[in-house]
C-alpha atoms as a PDB file:
ATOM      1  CA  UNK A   1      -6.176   8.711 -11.814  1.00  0.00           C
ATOM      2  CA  UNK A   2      -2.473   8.656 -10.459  1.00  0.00           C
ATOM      3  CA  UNK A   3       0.264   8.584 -13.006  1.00  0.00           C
ATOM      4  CA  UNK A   4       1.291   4.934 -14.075  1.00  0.00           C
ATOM      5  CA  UNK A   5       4.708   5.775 -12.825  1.00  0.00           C
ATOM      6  CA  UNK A   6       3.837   6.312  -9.356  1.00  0.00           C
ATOM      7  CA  UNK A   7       1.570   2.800  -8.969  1.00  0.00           C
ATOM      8  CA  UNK A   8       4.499   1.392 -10.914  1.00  0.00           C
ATOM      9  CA  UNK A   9       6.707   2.875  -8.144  1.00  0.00           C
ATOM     10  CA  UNK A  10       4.527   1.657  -5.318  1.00  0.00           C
ATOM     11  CA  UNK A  11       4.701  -1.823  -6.822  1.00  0.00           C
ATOM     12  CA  UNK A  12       8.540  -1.949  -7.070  1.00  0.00           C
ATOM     13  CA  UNK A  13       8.867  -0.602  -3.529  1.00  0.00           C
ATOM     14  CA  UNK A  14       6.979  -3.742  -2.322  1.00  0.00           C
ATOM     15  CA  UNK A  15       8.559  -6.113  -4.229  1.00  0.00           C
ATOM     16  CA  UNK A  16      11.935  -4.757  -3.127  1.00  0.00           C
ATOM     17  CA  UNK A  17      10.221  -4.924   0.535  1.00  0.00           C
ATOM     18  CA  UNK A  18       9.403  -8.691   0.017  1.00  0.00           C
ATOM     19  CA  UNK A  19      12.991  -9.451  -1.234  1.00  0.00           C
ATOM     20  CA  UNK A  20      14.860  -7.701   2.051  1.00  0.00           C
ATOM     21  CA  UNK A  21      11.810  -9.098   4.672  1.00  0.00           C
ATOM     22  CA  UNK A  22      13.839 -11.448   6.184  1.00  0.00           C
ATOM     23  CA  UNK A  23      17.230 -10.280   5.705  1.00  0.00           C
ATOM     24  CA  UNK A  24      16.347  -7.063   7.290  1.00  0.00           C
ATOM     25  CA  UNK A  25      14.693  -9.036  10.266  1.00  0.00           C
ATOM     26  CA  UNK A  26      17.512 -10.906  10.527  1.00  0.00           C
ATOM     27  CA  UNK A  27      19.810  -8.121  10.551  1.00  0.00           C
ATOM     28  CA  UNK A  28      17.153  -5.897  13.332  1.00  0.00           C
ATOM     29  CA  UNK A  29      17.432  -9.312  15.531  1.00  0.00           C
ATOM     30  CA  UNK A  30      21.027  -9.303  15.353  1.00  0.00           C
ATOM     31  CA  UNK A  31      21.410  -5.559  16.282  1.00  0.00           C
ATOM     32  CA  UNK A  32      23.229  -5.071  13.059  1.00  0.00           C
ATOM     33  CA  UNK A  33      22.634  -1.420  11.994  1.00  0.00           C
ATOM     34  CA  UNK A  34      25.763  -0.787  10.063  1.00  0.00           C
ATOM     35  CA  UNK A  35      24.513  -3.834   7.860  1.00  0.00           C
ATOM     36  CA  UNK A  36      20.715  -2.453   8.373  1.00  0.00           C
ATOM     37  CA  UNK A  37      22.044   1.101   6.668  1.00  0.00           C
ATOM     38  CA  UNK A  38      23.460  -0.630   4.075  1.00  0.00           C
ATOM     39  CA  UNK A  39      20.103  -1.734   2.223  1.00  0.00           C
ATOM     40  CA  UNK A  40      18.521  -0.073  -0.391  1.00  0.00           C
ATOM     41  CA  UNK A  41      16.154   3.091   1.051  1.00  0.00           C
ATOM     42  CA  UNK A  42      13.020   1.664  -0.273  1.00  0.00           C
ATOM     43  CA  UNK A  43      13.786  -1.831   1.052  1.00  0.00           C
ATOM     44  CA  UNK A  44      12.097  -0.544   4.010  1.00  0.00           C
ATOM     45  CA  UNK A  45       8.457  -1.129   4.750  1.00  0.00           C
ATOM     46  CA  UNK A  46       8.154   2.397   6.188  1.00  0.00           C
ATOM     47  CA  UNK A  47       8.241   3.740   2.780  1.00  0.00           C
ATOM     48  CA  UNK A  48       5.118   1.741   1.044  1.00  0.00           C
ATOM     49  CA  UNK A  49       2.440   3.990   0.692  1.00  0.00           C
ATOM     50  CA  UNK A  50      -1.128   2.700   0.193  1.00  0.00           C
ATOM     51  CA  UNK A  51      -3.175   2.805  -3.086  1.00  0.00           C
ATOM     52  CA  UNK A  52      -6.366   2.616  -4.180  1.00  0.00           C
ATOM     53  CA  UNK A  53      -6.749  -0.487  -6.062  1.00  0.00           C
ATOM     54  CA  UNK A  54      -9.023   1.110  -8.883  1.00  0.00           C
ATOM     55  CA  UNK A  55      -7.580   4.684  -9.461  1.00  0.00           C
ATOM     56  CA  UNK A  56      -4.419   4.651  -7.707  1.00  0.00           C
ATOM     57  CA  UNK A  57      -5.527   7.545  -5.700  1.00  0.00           C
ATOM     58  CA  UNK A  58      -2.787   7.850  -2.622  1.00  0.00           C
ATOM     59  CA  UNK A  59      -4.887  10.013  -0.300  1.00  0.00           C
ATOM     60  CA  UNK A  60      -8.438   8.916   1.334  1.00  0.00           C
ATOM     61  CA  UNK A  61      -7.347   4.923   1.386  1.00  0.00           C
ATOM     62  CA  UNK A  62      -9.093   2.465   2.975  1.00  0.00           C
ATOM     63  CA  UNK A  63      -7.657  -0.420   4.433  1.00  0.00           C
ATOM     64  CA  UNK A  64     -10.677  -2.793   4.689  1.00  0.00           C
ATOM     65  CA  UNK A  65     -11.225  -2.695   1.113  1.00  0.00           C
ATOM     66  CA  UNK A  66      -8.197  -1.412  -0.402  1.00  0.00           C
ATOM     67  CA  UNK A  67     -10.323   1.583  -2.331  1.00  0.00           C
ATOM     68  CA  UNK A  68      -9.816   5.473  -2.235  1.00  0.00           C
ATOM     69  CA  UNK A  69     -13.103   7.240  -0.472  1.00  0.00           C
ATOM     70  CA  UNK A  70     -14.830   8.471  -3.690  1.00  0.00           C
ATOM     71  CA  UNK A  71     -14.280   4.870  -5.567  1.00  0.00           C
ATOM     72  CA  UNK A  72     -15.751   3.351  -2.470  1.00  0.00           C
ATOM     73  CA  UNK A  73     -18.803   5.755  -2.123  1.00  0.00           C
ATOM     74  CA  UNK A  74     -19.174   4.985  -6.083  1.00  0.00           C
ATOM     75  CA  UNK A  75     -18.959   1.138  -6.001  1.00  0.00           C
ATOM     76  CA  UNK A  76     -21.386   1.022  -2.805  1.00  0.00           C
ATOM     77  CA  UNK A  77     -23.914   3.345  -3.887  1.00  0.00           C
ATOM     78  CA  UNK A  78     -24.143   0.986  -7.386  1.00  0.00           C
ATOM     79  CA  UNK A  79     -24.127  -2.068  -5.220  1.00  0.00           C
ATOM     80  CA  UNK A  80     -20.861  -3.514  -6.066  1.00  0.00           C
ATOM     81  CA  UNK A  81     -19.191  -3.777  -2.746  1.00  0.00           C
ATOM     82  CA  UNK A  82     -21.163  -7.069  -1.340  1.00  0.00           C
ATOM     83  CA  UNK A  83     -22.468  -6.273   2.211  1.00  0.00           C
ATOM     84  CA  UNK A  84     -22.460  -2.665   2.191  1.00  0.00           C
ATOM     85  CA  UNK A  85     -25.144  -0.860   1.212  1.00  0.00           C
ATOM     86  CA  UNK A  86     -25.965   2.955   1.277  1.00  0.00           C
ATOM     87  CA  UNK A  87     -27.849   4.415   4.436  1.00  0.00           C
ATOM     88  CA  UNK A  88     -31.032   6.499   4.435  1.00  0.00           C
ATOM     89  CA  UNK A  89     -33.505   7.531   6.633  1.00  0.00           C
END
């Protein structure tokens, strides 16, 4: 499990990346990058970083279903990821 400071982190960097979307847009369309610098750092989008939903696990993400690689391997092989199921021969 991460520490509930970093997913609290995470969480404030994308709300502070929702806030500036359009501003910063705005400002990129506009060529401003005097007025681009002067945002906050984690206004930009570069710095989210991905976590799993379940642990907050930053490393071994993904996308499709928003888990870490060991959650996902857990919640399949128990059946609770609907349409994926574990494969055998």
């Amino acid at each position: 499990m991460a520490k509930e400071s970093m997913k609290a982190r995470e969480v404030k960097r994308a709300k502070l990346v929702a806030k500036y979307a359009a501003k910063r847009a705005q400002l990129l369309k506009d060529g401003d990058y005097v007025g681009l610098q002067a945002l906050p750092k984690n206004a930009s989008p570069v710095r989210l970083h991905n976590r799993c939903k379940v642990t907050g696990r930053p490393k071994g993400y993904m996308r499709v279903f928003g888990l870490s690689r060991i959650q996902f391997r857990e919640m399949a092989s128990k059946g609770l990821i609907p349409g994926v199921k574990k494969a055998s021969w």
